[in-house]
PDB file of N, CA and C in Angstrom:
ATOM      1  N   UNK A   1      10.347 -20.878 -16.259  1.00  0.00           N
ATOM      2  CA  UNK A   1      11.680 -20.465 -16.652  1.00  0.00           C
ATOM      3  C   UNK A   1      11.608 -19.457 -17.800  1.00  0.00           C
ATOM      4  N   UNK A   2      10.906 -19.645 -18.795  1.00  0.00           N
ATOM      5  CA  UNK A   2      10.448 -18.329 -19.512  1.00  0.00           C
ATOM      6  C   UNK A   2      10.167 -17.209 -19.576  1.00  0.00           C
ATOM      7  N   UNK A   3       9.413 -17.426 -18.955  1.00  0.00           N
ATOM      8  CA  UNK A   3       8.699 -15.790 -18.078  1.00  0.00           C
ATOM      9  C   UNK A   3       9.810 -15.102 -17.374  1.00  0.00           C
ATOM     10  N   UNK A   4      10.830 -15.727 -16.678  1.00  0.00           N
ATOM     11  CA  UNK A   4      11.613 -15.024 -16.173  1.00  0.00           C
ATOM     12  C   UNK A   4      13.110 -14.790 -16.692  1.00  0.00           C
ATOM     13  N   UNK A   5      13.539 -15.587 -17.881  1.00  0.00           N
ATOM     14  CA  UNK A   5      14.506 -15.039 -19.060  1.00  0.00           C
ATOM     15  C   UNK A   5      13.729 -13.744 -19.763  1.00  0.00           C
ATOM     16  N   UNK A   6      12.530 -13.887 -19.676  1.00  0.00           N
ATOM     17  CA  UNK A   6      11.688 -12.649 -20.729  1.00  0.00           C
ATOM     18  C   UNK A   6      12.019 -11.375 -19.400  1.00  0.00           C
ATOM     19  N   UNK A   7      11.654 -11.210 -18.068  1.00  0.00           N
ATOM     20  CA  UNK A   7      12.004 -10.551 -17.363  1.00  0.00           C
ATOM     21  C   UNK A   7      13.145  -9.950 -17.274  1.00  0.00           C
ATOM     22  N   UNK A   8      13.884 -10.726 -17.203  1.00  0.00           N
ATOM     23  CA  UNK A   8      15.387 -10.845 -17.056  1.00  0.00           C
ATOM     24  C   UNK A   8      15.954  -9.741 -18.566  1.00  0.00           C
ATOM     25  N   UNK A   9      15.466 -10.221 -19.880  1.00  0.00           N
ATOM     26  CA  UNK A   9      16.157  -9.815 -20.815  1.00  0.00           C
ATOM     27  C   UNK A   9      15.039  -8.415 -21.161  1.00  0.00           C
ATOM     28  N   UNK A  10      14.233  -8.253 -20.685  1.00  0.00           N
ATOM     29  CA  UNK A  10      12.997  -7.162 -20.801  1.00  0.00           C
ATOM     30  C   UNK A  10      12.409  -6.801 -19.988  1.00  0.00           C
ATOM     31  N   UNK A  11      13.595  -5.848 -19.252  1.00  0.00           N
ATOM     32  CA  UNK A  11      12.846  -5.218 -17.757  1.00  0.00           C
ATOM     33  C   UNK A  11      11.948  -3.846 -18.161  1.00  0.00           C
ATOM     34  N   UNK A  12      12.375  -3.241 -19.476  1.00  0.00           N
ATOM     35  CA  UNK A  12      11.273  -2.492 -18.975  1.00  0.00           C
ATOM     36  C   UNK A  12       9.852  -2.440 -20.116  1.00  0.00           C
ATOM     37  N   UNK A  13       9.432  -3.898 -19.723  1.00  0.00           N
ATOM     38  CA  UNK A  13       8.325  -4.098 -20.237  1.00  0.00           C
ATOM     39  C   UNK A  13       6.766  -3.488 -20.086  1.00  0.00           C
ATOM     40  N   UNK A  14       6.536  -2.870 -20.673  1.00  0.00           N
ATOM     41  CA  UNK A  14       4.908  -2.243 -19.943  1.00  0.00           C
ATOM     42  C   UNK A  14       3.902  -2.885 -20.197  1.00  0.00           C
ATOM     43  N   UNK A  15       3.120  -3.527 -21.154  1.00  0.00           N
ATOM     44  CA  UNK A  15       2.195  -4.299 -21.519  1.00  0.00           C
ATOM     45  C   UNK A  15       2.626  -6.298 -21.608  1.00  0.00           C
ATOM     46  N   UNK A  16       1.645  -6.963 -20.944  1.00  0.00           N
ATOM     47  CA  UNK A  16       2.235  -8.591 -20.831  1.00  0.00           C
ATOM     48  C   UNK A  16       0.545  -8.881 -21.009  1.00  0.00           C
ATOM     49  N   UNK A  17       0.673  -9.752 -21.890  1.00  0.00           N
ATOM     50  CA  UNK A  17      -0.143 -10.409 -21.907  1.00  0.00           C
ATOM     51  C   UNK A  17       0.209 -12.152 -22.339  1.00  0.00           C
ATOM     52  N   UNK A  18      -0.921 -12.692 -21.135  1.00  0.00           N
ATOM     53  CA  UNK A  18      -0.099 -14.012 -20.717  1.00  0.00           C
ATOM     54  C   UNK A  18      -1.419 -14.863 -20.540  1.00  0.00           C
ATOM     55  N   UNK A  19      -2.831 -14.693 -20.615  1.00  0.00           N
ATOM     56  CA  UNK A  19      -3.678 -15.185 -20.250  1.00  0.00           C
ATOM     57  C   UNK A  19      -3.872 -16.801 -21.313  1.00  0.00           C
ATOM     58  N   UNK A  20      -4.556 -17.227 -20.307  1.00  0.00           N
ATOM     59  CA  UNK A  20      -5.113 -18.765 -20.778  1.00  0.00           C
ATOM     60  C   UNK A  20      -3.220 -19.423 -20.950  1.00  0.00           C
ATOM     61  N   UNK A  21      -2.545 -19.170 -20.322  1.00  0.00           N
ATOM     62  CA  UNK A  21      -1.117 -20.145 -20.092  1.00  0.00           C
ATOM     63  C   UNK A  21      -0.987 -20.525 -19.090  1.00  0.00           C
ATOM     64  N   UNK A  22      -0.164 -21.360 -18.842  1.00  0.00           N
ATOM     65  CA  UNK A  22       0.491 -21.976 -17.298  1.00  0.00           C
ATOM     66  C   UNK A  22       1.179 -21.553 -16.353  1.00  0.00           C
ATOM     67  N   UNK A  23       0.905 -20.120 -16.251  1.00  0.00           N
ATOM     68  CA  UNK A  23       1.594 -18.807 -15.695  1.00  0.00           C
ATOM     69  C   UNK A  23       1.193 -19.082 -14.155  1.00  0.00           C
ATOM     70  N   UNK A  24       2.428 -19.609 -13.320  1.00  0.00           N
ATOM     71  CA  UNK A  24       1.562 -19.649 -11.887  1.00  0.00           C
ATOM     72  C   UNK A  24       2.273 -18.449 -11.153  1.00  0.00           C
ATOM     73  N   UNK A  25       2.109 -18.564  -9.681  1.00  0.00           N
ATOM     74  CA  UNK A  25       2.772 -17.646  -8.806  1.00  0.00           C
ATOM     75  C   UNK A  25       4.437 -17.122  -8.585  1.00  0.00           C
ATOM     76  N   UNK A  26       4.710 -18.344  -8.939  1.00  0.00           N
ATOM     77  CA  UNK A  26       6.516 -18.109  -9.360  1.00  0.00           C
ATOM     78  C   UNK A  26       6.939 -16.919 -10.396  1.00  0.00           C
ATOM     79  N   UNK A  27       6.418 -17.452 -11.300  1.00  0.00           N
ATOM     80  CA  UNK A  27       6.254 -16.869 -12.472  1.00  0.00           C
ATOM     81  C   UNK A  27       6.024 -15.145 -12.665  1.00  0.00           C
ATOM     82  N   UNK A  28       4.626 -15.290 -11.736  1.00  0.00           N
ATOM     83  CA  UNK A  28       4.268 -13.971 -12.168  1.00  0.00           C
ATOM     84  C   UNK A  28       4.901 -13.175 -11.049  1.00  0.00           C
ATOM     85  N   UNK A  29       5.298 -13.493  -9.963  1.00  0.00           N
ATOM     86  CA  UNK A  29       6.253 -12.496  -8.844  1.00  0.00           C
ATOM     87  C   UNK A  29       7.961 -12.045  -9.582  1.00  0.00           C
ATOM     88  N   UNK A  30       8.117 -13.236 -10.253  1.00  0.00           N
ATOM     89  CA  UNK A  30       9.573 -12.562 -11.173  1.00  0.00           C
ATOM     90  C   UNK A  30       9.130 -11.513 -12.088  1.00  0.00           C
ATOM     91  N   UNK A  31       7.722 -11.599 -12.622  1.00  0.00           N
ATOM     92  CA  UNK A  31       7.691 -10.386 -13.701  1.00  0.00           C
ATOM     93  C   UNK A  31       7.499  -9.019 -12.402  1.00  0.00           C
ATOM     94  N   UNK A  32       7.030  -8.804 -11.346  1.00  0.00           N
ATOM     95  CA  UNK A  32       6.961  -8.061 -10.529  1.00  0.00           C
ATOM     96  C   UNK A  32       8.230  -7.678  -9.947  1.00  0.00           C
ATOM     97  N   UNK A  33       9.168  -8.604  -9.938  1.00  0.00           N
ATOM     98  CA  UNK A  33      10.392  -8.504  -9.457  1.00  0.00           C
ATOM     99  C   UNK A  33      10.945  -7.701 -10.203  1.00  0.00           C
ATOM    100  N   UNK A  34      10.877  -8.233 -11.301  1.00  0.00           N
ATOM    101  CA  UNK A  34      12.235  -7.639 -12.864  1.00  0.00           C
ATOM    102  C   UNK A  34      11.103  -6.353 -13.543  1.00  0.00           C
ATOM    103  N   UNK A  35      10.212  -6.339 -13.552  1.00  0.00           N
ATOM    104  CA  UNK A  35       9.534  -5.086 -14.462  1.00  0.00           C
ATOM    105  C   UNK A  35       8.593  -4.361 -13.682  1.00  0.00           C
ATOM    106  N   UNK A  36       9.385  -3.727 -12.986  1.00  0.00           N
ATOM    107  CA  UNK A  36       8.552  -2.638 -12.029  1.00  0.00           C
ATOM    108  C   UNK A  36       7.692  -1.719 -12.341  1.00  0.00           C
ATOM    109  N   UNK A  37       7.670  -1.676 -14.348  1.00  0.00           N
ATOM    110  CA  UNK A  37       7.073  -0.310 -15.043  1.00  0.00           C
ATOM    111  C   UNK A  37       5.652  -0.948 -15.190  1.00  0.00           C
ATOM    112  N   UNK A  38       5.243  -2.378 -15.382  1.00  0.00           N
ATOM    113  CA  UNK A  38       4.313  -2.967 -15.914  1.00  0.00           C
ATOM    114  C   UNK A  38       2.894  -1.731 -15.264  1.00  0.00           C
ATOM    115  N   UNK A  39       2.308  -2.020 -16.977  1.00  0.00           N
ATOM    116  CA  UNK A  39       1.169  -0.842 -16.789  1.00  0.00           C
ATOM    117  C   UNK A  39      -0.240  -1.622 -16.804  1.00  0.00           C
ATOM    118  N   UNK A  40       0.149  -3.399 -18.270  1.00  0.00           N
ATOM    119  CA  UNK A  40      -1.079  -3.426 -18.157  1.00  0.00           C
ATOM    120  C   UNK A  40      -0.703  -5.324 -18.349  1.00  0.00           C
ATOM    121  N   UNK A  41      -1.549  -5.692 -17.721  1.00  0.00           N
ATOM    122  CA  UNK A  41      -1.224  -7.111 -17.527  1.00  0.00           C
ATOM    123  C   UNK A  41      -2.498  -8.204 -17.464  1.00  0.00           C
ATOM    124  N   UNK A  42      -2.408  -8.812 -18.102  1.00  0.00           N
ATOM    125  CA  UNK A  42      -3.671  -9.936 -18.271  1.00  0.00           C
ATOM    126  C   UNK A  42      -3.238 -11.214 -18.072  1.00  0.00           C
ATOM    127  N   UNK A  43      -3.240 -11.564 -16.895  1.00  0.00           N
ATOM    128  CA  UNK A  43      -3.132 -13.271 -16.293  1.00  0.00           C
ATOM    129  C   UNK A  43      -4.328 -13.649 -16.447  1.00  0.00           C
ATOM    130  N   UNK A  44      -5.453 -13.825 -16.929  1.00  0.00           N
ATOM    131  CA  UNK A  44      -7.014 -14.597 -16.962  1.00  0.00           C
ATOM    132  C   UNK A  44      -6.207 -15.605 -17.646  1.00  0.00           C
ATOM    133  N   UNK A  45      -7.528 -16.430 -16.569  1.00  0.00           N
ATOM    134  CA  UNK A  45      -7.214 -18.016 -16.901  1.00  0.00           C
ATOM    135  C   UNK A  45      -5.969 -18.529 -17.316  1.00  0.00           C
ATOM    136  N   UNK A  46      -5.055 -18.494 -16.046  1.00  0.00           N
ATOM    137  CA  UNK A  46      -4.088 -18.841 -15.175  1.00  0.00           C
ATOM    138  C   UNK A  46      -3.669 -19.428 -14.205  1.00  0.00           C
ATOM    139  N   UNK A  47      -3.126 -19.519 -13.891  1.00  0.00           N
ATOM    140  CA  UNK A  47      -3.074 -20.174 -11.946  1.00  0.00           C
ATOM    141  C   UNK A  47      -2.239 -19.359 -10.887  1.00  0.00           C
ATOM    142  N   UNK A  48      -2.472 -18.029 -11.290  1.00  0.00           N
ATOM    143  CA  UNK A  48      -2.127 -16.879  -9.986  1.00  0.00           C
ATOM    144  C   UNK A  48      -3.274 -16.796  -9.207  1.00  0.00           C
ATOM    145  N   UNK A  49      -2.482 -16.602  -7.576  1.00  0.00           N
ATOM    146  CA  UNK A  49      -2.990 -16.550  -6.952  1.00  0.00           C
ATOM    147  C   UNK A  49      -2.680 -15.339  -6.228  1.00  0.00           C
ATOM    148  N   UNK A  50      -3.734 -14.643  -5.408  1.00  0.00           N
ATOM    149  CA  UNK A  50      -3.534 -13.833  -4.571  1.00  0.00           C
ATOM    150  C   UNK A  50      -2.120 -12.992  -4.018  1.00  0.00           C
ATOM    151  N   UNK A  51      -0.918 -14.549  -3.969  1.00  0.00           N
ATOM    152  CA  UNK A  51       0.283 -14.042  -3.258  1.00  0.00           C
ATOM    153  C   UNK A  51       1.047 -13.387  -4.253  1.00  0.00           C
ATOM    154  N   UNK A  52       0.833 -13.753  -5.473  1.00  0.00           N
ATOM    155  CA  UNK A  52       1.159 -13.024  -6.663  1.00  0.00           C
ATOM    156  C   UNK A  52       0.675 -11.439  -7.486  1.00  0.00           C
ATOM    157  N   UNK A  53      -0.423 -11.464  -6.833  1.00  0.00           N
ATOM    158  CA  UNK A  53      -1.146 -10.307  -6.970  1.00  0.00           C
ATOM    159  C   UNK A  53      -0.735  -9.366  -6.087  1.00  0.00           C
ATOM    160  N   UNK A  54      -0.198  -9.939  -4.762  1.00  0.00           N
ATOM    161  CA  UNK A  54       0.340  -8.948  -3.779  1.00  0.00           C
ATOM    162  C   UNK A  54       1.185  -8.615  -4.325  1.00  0.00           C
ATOM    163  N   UNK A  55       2.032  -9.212  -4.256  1.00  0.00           N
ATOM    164  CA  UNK A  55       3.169  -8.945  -5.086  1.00  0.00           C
ATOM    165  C   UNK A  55       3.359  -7.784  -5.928  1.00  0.00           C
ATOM    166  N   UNK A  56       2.792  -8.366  -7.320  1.00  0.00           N
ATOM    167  CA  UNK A  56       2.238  -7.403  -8.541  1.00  0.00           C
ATOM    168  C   UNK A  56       2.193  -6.432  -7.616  1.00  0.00           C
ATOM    169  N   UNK A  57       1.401  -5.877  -7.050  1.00  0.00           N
ATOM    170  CA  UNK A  57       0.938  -4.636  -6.769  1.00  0.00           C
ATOM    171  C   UNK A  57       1.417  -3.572  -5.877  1.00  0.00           C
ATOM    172  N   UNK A  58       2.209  -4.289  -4.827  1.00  0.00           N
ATOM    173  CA  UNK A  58       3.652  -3.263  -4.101  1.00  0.00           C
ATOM    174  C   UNK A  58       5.032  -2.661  -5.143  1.00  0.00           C
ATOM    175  N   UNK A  59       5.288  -4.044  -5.871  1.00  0.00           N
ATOM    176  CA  UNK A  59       5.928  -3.592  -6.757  1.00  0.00           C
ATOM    177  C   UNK A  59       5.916  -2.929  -8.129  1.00  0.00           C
ATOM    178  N   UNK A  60       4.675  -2.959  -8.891  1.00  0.00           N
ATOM    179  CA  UNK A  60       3.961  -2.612 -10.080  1.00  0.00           C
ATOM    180  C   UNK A  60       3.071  -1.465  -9.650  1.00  0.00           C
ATOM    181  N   UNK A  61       3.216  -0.099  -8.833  1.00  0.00           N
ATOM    182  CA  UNK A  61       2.244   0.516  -8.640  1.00  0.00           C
ATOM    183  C   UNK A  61       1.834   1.168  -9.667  1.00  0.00           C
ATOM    184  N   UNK A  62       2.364   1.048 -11.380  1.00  0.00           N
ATOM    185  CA  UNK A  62       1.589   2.091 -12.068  1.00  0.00           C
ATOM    186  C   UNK A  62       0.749   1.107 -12.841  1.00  0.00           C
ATOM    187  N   UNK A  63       0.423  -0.072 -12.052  1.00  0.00           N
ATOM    188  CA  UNK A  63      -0.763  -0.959 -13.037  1.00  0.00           C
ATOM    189  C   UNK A  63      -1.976  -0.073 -13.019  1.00  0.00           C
ATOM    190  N   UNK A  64      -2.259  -0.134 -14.866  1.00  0.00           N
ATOM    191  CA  UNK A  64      -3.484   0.409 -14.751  1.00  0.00           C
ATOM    192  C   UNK A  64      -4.492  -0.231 -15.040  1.00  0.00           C
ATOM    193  N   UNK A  65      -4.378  -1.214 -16.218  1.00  0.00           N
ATOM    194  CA  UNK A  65      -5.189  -2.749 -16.456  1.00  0.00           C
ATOM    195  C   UNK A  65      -4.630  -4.089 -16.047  1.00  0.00           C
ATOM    196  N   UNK A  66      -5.383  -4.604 -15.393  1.00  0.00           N
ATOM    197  CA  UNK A  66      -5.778  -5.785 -14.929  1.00  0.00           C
ATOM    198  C   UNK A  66      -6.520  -6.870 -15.009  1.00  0.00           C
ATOM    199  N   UNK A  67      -6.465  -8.126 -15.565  1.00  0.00           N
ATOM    200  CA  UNK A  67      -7.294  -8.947 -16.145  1.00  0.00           C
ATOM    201  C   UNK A  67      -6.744 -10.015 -15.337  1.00  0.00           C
ATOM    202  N   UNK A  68      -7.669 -10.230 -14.434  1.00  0.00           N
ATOM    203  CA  UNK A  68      -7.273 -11.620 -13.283  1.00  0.00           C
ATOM    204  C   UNK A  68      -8.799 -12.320 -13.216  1.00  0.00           C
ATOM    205  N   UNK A  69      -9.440 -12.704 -14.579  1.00  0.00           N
ATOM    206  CA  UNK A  69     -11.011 -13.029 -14.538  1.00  0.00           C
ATOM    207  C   UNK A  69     -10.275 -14.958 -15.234  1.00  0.00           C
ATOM    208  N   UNK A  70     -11.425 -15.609 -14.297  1.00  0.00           N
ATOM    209  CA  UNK A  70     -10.754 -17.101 -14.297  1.00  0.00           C
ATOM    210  C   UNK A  70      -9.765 -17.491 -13.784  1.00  0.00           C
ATOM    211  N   UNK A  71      -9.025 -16.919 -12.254  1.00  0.00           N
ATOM    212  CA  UNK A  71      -8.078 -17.355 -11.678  1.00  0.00           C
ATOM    213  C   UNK A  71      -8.797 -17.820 -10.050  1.00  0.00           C
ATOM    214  N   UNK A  72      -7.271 -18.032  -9.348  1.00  0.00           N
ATOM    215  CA  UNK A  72      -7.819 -18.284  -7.813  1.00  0.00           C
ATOM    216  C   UNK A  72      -7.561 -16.998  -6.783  1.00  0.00           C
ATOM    217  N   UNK A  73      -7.556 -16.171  -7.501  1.00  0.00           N
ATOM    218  CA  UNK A  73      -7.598 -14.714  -6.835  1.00  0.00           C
ATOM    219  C   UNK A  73      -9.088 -14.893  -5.396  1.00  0.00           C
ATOM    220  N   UNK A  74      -8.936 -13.663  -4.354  1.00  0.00           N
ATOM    221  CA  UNK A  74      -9.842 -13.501  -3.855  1.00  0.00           C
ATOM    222  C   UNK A  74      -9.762 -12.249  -3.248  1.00  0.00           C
ATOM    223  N   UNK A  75     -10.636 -11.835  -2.084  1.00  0.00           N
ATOM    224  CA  UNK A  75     -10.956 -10.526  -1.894  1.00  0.00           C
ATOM    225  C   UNK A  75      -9.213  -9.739  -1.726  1.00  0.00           C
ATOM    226  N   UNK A  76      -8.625 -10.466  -0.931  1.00  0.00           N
ATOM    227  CA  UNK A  76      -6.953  -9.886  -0.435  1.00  0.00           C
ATOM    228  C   UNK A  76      -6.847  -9.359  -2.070  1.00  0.00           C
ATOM    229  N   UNK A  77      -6.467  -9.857  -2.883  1.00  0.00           N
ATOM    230  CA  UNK A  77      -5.552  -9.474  -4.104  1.00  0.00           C
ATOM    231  C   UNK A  77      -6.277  -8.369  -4.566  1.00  0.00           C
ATOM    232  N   UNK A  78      -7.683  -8.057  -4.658  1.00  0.00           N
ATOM    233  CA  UNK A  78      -8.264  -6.635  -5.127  1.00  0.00           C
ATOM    234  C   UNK A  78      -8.490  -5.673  -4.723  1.00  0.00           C
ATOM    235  N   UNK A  79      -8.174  -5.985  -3.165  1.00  0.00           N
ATOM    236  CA  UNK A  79      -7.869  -4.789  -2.247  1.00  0.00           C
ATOM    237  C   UNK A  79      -6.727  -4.172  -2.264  1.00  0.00           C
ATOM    238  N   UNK A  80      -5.751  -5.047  -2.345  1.00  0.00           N
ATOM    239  CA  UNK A  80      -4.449  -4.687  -2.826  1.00  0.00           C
ATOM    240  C   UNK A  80      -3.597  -4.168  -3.773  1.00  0.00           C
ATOM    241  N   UNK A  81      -4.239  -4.671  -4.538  1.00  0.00           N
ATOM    242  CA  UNK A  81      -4.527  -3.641  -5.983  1.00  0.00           C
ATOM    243  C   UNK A  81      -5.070  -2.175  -5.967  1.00  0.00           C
ATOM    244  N   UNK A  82      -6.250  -2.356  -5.455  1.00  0.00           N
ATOM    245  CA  UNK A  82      -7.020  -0.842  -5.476  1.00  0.00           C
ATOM    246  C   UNK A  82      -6.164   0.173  -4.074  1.00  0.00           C
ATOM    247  N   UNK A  83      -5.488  -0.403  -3.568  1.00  0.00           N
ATOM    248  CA  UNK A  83      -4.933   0.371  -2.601  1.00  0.00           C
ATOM    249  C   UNK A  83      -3.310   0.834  -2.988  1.00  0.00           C
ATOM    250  N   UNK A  84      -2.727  -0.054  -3.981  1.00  0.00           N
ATOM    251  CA  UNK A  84      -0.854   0.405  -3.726  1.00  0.00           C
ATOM    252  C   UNK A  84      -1.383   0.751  -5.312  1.00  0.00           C
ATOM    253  N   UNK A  85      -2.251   1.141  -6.228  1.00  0.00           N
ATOM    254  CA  UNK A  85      -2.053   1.348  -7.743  1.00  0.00           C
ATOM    255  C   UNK A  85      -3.405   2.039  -8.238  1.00  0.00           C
ATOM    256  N   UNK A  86      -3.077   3.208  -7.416  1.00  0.00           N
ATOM    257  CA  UNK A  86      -3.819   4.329  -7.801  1.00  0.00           C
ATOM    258  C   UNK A  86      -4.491   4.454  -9.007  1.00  0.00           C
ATOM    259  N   UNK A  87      -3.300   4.415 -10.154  1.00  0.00           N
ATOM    260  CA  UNK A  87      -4.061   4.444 -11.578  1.00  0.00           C
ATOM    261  C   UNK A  87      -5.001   3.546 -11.944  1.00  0.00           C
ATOM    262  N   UNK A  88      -5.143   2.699 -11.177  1.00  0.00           N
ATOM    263  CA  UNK A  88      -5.873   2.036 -11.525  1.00  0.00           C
ATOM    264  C   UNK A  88      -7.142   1.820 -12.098  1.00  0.00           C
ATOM    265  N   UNK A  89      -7.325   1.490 -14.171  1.00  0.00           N
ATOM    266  CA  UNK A  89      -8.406   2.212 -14.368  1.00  0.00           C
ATOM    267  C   UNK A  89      -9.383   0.811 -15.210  1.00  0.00           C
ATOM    268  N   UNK A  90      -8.551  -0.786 -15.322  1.00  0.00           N
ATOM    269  CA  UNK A  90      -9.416  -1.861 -15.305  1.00  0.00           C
ATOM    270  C   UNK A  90      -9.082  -3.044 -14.556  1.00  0.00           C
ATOM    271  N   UNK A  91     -10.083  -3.307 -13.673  1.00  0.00           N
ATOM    272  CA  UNK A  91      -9.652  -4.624 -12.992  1.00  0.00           C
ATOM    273  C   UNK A  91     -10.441  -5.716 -13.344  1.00  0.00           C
ATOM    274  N   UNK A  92     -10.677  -6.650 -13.855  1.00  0.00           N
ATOM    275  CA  UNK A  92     -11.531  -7.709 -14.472  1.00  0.00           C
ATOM    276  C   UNK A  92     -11.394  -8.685 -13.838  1.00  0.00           C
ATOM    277  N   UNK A  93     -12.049  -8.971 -12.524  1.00  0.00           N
ATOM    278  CA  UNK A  93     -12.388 -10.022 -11.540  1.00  0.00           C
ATOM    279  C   UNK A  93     -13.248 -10.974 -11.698  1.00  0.00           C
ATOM    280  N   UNK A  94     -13.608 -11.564 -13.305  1.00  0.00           N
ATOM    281  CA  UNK A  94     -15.060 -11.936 -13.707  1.00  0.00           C
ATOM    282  C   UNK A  94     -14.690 -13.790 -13.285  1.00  0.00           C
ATOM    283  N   UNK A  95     -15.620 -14.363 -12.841  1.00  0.00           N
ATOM    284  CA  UNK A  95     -15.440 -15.690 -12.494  1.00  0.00           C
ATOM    285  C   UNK A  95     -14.492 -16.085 -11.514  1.00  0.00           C
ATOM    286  N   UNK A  96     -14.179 -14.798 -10.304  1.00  0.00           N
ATOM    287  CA  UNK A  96     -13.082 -15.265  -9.294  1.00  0.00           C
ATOM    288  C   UNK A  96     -13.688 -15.584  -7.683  1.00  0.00           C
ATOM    289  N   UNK A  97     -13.119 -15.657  -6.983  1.00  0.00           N
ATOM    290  CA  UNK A  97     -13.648 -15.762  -5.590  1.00  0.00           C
ATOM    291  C   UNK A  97     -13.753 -14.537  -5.117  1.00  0.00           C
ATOM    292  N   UNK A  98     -13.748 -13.087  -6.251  1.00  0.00           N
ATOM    293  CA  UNK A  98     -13.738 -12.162  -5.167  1.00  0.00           C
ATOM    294  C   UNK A  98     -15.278 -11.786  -4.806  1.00  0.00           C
ATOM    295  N   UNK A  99     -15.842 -11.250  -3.488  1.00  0.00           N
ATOM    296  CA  UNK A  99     -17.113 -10.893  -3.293  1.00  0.00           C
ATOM    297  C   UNK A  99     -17.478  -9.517  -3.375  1.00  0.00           C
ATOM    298  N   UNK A 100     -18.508  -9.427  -2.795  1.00  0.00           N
ATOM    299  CA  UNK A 100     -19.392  -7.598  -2.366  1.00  0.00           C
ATOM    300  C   UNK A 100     -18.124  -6.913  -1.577  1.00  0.00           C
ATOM    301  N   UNK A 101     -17.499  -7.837  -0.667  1.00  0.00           N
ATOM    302  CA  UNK A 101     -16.924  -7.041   0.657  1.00  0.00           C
ATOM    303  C   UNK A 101     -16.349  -6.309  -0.369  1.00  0.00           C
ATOM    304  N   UNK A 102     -14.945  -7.303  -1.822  1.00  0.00           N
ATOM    305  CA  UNK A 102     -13.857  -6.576  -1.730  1.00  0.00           C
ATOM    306  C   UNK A 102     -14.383  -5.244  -2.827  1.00  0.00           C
ATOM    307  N   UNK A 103     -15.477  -5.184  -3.546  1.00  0.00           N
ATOM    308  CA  UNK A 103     -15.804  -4.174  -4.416  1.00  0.00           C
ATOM    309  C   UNK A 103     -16.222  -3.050  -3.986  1.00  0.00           C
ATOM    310  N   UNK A 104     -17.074  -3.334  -2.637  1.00  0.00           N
ATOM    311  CA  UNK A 104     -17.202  -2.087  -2.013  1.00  0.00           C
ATOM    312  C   UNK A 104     -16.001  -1.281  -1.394  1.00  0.00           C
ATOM    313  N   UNK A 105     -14.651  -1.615  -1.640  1.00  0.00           N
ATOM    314  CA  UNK A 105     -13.426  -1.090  -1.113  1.00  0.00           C
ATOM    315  C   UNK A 105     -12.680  -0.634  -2.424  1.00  0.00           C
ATOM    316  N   UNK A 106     -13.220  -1.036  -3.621  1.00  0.00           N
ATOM    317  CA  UNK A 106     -12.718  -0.550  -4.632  1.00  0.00           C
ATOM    318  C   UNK A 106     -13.653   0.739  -4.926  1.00  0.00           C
TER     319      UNK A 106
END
């Protein structure tokens, strides 16, 4: 419910940093919903997942940092990323399920 009064009252937020909280998928699709400008965003060690990352990333295309290291992310969410958010200039996948496949597509 936080995260999304903060959305709600601060849409055009560019920098969030949210890591090591209880930030799950709900959560982080309202900040995708409500702040379309977001540039740089750090969910590590969190509980987003993938469907949230999709998310993030159709709607957030000018993400340029990314910190999704210690979540349940996997190959889908960094492909998805590297494909709708061009600028894209840090993605920090450290300790996730993503593999070789999805880096060789980044």
């Amino acid at each position: 419910v936080a995260i999304r009064e903060l959305a709600m009252r601060c849409p055009g937020l560019r920098d969030v940093h949210l890591q090591n909280t209880h930030v799950t998928d709900v959560a982080a699709v309202e900040l995708a919903k409500r702040c379309p400008g977001l540039r740089v965003l750090d969910l590590g060690r969190t509980q987003v997942t993938d469907v949230a990352i999709r998310e993030l990333a159709m709607r957030c295309p000018g993400l340029r940092d990314v910190h999704l290291q210690n979540t349940h992310v996997t190959d889908v969410a960094a492909v998805e990323l590297a494909k709708r958010c061009p600028g894209l200039r840090v993605l920090d996948l450290g300790r996730t399920q993503v593999t070789d496949v999805a880096i060789r597509e980044l």
